[in-house]
N, C-alpha and C. Protein backbone atom coordinates (compact mmCIF):
# COMPACT_ATOMS: atom_id res chain seq x y z
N UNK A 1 -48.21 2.36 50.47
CA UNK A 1 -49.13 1.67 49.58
C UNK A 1 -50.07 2.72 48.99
N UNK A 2 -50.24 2.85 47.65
CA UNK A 2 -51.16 3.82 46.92
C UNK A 2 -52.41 3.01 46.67
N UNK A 3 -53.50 3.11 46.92
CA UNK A 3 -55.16 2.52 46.48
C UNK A 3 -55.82 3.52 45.23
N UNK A 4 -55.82 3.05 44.38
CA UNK A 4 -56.73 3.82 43.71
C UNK A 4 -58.22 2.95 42.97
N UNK A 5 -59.21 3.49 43.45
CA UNK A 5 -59.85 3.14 42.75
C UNK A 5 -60.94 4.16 42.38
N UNK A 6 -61.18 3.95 40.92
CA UNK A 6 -61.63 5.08 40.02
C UNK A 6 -62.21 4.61 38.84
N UNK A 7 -63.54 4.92 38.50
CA UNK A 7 -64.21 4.49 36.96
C UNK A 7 -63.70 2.80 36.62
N UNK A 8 -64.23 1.97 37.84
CA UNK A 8 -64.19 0.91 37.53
C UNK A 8 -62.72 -0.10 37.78
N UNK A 9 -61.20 1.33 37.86
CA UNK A 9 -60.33 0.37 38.39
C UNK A 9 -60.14 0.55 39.81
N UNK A 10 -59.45 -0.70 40.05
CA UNK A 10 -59.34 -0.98 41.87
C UNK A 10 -58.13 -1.45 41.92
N UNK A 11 -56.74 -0.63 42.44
CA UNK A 11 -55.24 -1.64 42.04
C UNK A 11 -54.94 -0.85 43.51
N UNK A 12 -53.88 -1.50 44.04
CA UNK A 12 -52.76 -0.98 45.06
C UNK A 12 -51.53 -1.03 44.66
N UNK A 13 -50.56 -0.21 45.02
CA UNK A 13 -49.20 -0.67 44.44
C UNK A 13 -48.59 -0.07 45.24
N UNK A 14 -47.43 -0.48 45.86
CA UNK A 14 -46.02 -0.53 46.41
C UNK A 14 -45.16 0.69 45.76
N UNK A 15 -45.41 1.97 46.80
CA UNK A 15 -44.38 2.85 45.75
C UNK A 15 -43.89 3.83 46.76
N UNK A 16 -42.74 4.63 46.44
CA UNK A 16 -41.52 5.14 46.49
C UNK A 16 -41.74 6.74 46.18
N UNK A 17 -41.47 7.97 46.31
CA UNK A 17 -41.94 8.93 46.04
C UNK A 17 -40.22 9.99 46.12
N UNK A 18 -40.10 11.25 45.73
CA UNK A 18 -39.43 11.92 45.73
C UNK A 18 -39.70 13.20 45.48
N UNK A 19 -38.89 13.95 46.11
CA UNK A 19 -39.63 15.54 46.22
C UNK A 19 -39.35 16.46 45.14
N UNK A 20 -40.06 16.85 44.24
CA UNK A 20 -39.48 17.81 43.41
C UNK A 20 -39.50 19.22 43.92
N UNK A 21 -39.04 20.23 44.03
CA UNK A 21 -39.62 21.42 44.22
C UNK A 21 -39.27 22.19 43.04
N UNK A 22 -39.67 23.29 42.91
CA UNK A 22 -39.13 24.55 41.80
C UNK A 22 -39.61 25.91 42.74
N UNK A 23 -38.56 26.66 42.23
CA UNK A 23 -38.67 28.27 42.74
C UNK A 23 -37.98 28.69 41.75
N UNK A 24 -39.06 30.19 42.12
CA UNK A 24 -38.36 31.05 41.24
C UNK A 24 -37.61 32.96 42.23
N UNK A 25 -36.45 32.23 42.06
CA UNK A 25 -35.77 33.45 42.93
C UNK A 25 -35.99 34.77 42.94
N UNK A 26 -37.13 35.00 41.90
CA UNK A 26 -37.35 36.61 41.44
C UNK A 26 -38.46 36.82 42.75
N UNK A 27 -39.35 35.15 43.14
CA UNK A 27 -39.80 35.93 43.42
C UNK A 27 -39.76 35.34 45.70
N UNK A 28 -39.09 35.59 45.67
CA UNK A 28 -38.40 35.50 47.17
C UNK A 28 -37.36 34.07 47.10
N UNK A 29 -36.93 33.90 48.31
CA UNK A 29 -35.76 33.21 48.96
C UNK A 29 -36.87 32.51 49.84
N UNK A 30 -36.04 30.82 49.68
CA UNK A 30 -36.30 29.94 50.22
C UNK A 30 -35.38 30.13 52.12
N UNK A 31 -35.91 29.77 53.45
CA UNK A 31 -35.28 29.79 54.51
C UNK A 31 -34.02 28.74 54.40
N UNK A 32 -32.96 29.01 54.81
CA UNK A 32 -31.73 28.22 54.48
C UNK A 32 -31.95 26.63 55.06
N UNK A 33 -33.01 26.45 56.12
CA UNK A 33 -33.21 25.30 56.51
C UNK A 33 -33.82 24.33 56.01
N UNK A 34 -34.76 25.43 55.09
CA UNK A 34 -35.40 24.37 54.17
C UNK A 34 -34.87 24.04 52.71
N UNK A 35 -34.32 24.93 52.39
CA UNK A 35 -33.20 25.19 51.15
C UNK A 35 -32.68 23.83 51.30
N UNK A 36 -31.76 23.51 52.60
CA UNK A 36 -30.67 22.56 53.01
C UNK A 36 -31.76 21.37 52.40
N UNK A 37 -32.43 21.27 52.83
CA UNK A 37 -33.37 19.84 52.29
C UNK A 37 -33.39 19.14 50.83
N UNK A 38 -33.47 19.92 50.03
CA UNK A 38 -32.84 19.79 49.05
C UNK A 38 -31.78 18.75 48.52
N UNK A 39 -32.00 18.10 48.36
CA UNK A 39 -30.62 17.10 47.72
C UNK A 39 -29.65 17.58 46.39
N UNK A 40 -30.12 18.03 45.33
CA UNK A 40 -29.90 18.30 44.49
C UNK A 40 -30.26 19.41 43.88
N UNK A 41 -29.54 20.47 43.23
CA UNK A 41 -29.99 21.39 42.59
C UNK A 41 -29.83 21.82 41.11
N UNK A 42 -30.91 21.68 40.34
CA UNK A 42 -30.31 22.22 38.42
C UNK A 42 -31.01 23.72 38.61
N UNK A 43 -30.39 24.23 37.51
CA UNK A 43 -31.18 25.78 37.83
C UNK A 43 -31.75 25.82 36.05
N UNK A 44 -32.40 26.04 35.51
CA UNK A 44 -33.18 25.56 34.51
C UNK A 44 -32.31 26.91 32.94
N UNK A 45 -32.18 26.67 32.59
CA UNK A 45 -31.70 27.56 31.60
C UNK A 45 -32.30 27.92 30.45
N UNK A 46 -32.10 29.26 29.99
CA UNK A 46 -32.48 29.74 28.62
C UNK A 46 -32.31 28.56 27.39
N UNK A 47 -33.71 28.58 26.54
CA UNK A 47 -33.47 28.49 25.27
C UNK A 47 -33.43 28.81 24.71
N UNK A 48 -31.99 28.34 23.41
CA UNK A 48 -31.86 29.34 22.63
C UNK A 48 -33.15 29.07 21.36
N UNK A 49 -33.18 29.72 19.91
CA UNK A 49 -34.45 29.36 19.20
C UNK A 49 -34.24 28.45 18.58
N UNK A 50 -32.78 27.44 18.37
CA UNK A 50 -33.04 26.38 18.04
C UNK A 50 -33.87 25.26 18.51
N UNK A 51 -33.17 25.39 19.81
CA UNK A 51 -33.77 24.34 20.79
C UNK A 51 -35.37 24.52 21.12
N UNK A 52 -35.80 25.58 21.11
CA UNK A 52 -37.34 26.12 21.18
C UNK A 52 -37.90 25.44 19.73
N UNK A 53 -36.93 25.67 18.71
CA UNK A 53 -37.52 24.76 17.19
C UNK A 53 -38.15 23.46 17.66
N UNK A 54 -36.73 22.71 17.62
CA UNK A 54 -37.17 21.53 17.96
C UNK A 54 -37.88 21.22 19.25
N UNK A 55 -38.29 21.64 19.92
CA UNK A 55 -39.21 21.33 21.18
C UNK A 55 -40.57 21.66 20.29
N UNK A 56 -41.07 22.66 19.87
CA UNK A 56 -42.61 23.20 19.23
C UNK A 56 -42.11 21.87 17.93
N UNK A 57 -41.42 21.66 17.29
CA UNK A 57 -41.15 20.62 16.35
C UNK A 57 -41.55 19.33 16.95
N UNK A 58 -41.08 18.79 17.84
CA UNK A 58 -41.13 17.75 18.61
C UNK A 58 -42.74 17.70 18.89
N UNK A 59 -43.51 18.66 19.39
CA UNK A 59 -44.64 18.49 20.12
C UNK A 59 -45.93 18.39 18.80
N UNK A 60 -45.49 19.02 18.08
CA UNK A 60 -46.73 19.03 16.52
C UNK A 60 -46.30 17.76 15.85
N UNK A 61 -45.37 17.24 15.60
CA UNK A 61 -45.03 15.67 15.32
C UNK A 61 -45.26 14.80 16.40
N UNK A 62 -45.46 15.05 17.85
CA UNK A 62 -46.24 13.68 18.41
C UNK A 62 -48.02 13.80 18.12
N UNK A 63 -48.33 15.22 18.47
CA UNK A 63 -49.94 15.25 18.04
C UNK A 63 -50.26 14.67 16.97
N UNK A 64 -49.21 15.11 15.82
CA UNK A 64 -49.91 14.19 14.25
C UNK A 64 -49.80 12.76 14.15
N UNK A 65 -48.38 12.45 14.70
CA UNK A 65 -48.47 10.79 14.87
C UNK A 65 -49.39 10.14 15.95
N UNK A 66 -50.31 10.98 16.87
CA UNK A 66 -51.12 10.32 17.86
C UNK A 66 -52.27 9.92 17.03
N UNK A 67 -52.51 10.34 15.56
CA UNK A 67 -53.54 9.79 15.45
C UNK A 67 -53.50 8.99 14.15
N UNK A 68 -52.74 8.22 14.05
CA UNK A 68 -52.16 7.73 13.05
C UNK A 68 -52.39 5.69 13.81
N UNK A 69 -52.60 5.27 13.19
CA UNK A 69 -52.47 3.24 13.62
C UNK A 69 -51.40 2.88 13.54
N UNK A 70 -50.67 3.16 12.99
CA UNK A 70 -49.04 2.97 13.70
C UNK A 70 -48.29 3.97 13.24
N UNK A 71 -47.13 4.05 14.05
CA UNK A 71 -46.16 5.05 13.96
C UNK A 71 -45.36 4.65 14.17
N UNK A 72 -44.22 4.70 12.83
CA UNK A 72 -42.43 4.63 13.17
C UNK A 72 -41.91 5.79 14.42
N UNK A 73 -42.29 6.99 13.88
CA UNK A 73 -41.75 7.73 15.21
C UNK A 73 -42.32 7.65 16.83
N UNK A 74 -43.42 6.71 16.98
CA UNK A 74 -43.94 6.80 18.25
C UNK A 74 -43.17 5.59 18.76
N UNK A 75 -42.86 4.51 17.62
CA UNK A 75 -42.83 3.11 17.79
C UNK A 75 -41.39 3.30 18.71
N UNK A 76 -40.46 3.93 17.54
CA UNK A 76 -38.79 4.47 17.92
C UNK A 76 -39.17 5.43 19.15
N UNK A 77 -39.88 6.04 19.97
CA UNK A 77 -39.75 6.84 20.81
C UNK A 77 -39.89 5.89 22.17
N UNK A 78 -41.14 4.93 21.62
CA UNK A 78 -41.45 3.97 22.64
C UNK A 78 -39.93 2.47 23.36
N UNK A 79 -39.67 2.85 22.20
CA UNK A 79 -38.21 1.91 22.16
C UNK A 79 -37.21 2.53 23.19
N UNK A 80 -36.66 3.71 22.26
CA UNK A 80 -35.87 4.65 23.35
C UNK A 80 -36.14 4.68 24.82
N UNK A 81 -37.76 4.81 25.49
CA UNK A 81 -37.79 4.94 26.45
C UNK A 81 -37.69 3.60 27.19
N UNK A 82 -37.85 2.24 26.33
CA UNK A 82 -37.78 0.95 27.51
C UNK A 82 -35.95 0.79 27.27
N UNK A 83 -35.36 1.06 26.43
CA UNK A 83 -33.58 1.06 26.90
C UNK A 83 -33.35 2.05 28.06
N UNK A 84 -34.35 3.35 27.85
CA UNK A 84 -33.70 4.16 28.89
C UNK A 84 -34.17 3.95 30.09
N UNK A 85 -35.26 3.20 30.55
CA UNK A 85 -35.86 2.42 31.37
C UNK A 85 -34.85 1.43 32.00
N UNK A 86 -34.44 0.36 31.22
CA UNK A 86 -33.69 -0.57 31.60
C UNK A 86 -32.30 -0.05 31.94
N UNK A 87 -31.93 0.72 31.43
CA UNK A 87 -30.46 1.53 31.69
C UNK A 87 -30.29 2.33 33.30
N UNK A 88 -31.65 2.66 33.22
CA UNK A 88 -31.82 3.04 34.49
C UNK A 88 -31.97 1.96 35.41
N UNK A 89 -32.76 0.57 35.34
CA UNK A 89 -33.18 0.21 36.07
C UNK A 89 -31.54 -0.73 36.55
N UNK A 90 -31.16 -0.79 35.73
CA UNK A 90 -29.81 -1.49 36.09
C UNK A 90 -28.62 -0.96 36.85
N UNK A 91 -28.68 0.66 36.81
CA UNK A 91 -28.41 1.50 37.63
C UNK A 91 -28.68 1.13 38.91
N UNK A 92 -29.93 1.19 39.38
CA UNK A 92 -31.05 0.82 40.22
C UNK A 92 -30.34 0.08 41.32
N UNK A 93 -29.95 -1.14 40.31
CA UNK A 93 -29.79 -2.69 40.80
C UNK A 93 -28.43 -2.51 41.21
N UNK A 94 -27.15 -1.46 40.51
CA UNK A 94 -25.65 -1.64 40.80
C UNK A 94 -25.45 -0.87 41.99
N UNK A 95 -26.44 0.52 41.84
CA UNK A 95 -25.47 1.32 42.94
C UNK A 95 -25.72 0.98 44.60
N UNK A 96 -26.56 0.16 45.09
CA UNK A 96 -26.18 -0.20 46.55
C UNK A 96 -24.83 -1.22 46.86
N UNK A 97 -24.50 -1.64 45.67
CA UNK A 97 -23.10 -2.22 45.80
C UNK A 97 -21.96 -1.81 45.59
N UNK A 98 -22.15 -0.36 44.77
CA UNK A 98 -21.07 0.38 44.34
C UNK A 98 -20.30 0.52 45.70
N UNK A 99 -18.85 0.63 45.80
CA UNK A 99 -18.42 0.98 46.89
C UNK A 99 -17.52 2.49 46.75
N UNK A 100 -17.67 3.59 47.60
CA UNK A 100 -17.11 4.92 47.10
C UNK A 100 -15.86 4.76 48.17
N UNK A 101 -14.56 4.68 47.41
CA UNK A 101 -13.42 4.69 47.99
C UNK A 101 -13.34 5.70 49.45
N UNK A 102 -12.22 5.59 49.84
CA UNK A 102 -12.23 6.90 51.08
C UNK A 102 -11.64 7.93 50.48
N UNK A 103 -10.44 7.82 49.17
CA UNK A 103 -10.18 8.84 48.87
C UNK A 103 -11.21 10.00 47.97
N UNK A 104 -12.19 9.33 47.63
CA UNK A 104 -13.52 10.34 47.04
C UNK A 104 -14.15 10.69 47.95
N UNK A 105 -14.17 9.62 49.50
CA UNK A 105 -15.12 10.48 50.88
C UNK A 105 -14.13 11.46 51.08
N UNK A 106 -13.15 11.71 51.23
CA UNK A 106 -12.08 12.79 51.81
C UNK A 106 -11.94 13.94 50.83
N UNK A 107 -11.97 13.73 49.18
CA UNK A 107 -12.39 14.50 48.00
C UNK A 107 -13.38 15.40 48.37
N UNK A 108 -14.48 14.67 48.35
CA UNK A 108 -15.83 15.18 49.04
C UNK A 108 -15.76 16.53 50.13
N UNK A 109 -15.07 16.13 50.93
CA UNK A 109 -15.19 16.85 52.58
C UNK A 109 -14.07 18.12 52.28
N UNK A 110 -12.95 17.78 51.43
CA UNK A 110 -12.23 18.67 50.88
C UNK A 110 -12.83 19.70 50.11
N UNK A 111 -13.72 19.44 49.31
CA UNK A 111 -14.49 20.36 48.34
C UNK A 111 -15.21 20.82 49.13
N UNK A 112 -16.49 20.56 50.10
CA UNK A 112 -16.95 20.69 50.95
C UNK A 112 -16.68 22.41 51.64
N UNK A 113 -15.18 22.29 51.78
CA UNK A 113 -14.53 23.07 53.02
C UNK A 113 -14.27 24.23 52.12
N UNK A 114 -13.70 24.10 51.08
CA UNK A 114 -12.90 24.66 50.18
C UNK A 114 -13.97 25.51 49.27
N UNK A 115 -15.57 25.21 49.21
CA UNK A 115 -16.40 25.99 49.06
C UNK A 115 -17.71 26.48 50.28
N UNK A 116 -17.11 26.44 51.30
CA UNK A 116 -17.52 26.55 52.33
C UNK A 116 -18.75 26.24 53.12
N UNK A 117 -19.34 24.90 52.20
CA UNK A 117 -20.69 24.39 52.52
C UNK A 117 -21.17 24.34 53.86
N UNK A 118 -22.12 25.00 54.33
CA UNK A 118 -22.99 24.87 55.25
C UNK A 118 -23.51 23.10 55.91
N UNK A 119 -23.33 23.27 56.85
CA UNK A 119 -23.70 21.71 57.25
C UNK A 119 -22.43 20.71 56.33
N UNK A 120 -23.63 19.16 56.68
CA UNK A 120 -22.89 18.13 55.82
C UNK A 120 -23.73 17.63 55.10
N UNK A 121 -24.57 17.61 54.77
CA UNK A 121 -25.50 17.26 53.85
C UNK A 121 -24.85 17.30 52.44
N UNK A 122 -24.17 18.11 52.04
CA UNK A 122 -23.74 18.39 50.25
C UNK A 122 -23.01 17.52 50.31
N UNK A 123 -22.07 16.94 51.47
CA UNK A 123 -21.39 16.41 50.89
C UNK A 123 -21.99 14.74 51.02
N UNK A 124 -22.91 14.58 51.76
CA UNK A 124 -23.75 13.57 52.15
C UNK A 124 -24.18 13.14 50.21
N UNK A 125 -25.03 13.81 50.03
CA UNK A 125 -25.67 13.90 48.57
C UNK A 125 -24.93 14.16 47.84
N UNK A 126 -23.32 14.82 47.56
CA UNK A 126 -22.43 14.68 46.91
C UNK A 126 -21.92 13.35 46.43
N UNK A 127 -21.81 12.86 47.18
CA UNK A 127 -21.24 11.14 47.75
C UNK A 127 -21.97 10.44 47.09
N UNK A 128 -23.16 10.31 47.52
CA UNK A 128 -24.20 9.40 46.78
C UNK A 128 -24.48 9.26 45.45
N UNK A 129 -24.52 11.18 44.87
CA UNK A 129 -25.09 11.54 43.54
C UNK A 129 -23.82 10.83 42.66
N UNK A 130 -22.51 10.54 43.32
CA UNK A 130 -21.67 10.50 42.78
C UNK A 130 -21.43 8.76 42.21
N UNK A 131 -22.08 8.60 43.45
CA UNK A 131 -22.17 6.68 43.43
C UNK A 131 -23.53 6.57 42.16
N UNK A 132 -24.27 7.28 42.32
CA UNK A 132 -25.54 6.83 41.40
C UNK A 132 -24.82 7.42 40.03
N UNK A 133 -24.02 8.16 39.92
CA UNK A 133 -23.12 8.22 38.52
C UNK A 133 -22.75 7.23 37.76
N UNK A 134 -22.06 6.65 38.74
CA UNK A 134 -21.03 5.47 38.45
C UNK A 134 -21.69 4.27 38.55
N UNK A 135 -23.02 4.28 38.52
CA UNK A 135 -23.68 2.93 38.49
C UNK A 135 -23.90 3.18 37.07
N UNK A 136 -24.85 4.77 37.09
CA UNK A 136 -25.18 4.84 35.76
C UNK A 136 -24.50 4.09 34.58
N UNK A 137 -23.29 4.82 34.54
CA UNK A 137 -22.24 4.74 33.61
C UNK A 137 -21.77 3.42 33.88
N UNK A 138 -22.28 2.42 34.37
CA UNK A 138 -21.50 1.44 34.61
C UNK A 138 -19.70 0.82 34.56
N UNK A 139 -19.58 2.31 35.65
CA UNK A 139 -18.35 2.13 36.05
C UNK A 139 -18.08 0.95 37.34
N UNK A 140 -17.00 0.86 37.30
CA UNK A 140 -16.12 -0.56 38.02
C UNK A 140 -16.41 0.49 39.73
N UNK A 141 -16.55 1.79 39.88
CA UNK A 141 -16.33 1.97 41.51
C UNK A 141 -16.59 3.61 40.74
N UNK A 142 -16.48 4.18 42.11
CA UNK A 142 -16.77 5.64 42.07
C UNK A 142 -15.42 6.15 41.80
N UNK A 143 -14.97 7.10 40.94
CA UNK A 143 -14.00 7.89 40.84
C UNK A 143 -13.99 9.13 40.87
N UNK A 144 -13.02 9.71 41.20
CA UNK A 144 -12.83 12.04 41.64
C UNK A 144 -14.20 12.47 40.52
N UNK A 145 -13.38 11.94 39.02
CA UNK A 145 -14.38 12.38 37.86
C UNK A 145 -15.84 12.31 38.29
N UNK A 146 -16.70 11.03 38.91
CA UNK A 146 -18.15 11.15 39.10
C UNK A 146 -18.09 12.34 39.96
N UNK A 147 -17.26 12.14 41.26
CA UNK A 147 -17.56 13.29 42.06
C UNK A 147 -17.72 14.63 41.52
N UNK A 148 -16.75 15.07 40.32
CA UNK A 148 -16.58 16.22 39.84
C UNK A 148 -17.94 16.64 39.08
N UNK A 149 -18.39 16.28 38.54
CA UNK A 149 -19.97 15.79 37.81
C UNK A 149 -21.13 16.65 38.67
N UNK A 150 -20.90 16.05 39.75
CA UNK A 150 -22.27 16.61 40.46
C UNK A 150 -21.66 17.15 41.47
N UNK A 151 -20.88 18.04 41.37
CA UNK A 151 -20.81 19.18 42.70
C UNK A 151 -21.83 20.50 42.32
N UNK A 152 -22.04 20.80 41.18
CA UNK A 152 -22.71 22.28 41.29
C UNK A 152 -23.56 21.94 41.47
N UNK A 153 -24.44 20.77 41.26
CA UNK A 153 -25.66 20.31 41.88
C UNK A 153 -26.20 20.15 43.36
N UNK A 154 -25.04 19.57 43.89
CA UNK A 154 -24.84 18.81 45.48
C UNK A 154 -24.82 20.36 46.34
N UNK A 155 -23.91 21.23 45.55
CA UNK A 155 -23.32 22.35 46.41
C UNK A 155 -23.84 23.84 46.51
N UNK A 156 -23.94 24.11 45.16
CA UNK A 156 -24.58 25.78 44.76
C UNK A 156 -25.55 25.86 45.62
N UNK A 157 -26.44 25.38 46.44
CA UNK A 157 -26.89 26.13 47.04
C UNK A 157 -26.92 25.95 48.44
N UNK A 158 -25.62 25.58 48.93
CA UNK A 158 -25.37 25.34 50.56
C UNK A 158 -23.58 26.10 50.85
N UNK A 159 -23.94 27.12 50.34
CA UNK A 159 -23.02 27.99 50.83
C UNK A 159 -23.70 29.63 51.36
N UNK A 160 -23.00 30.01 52.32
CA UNK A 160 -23.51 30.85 53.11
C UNK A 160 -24.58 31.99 52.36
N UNK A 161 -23.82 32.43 50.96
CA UNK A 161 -23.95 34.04 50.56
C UNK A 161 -25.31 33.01 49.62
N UNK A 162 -25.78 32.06 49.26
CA UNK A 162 -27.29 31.61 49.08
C UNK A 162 -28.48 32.14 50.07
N UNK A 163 -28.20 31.62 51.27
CA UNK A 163 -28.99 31.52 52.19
C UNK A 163 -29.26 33.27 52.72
N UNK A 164 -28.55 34.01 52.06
CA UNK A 164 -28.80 35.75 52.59
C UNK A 164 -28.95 35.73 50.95
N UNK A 165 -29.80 35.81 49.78
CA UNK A 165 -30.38 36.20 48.77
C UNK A 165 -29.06 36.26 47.31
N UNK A 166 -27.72 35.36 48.10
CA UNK A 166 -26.83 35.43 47.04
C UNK A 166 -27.10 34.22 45.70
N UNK A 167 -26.38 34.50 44.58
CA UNK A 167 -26.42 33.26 43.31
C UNK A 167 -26.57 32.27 43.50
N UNK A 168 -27.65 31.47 42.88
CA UNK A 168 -27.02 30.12 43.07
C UNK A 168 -26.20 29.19 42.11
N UNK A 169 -25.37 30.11 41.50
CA UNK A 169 -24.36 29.66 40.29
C UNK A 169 -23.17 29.29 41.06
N UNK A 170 -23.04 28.03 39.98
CA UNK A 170 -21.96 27.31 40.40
C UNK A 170 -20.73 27.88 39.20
N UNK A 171 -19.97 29.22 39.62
CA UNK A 171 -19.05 30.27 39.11
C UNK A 171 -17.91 29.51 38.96
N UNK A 172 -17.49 30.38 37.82
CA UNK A 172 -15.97 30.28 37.50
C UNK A 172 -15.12 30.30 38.95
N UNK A 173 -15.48 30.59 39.46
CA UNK A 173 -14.49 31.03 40.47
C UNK A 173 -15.08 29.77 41.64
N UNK A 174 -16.00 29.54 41.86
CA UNK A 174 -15.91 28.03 42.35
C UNK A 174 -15.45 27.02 41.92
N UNK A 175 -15.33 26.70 40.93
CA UNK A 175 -14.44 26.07 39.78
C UNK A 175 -12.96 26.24 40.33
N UNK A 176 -12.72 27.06 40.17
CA UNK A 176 -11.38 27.50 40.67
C UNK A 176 -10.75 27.19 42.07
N UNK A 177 -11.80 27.27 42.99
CA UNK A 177 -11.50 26.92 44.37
C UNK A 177 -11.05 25.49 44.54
N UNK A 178 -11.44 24.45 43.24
CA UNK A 178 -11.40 23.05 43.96
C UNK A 178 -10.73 22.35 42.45
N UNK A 179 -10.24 23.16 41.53
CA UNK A 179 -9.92 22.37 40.74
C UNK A 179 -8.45 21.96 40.81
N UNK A 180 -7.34 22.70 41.72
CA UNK A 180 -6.41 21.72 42.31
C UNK A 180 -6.10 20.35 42.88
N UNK A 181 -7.49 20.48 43.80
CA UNK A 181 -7.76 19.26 44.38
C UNK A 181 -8.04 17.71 43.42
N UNK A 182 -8.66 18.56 41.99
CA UNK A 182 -8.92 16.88 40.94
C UNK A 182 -7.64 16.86 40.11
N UNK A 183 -6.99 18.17 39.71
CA UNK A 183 -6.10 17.68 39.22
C UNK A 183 -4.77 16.91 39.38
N UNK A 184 -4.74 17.53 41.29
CA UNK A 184 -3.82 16.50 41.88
C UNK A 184 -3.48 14.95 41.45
N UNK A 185 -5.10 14.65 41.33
CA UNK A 185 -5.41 13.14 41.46
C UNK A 185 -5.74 12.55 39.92
C-alpha cells in the first residue's frame, strides 16, 4: 500500500513495483549472484543522427505544443498511449491463462544447455517472457517463435564468460548454437 500525502492530497493505492537497474560495464562488473537476479536484459544501443533528429525533434514539438489550448499532436499522442495502455492491459488479463506447451518447456531447457546458462532462472524468465509475448500478440498459446524473441534478453547475461568480465552480447555465434533446435520445429 503507497500513502501519500502532500500539499493538500491524501490517497492510498494498491501497487505492484519492479526493479529496474542500469550499469554501465565500463565502469565495473556486477557479482554473478546478483547479475542472476535480473530477469531480463536489453543492452541500450547507439544512435544513429537520424534517430537523435527525431528524438531533439520530438522533444521541441512537445514543449511548443505544451503551451498551446489544444493540440492535435498532444491529443494523437494522448490517444496512442490509452490503445497502448489497453493493449497492454489485455495482455495483463490473457497471460495467466496462456498455457506454454511442454515442447517450448523442453525448447527452453535445450537452449538453456546449448548456451550454457548458469543456474535455471533464464530459462525460468525465458518461459514466462515468452508467455507474456504471446499474450501480447494475442496469440492462441506460446510458440518456439515467442521463445525465440526473448532469448538474448532471458540469456546474455547468465552464461559463465559474463560473470568473469566477458560480453554481454547475444553473438552471431550464439545464434548459431541454437538455431538448429527452431528450425527443426
Amino acid at each position: 500500500m503507497l500513502s501519500v500525502q502532500r500539499e493538500g492530497l491524501a490517497t492510498a493505492r494498491q501497487v505492484t513495483f519492479g526493479l529496474v537497474g542500469t550499469m554501465n560495464p565500463e565502469e565495473g562488473w556486477l557479482r554473478p549472484q546478483l547479475l542472476d537476479r535480473f530477469g531480463l536484459m536489453v543492452a541500450a544501443q547507439q544512435q544513429d543522427t537520424d534517430a537523435r533528429h527525431r528524438t531533439i525533434r520530438t522533444v521541441l514539438t512537445f514543449e511548443e505544443e505544451q503551451q498551446k489550448d489544444e493540440s492535435p499532436w498532444l491529443a494523437e499522442a494522448t490517444r496512442d498511449n490509452a490503445a497502448t495502455r489497453d493493449r497492454l492491459q489485455r495482455a495483463k488479463d490473457r497471460v495467466g491463462t496462456m498455457r506454454v506447451p511442454d515442447d517450448v518447456v523442453r525448447l527452453c531447457a535445450q537452449v538453456a544447455q546449448r548456451v550454457d546458462a548458469v543456474g535455471q532462472r533464464g530459462e525460468i524468465v525465458a518461459t514466462l517472457a515468452a508467455r507474456a509475448l504471446a499474450a501480447l500478440e494475442d496469440a492462441d498459446g506460446v510458440e518456439p517463435g515467442h521463445l525465440r524473441q526473448v532469448l538474448p534478453m532471458a540469456f546474455r547475461h547468465r552464461r559463465p564468460e559474463t560473470a568473469h568480465g566477458g560480453t554481454f552480447e547475444w553473438a552471431p555465434d550464439d545464434e548459431a548454437r541454437v538455431k538448429d533446435l527452431f528450425d527443426a520445429g
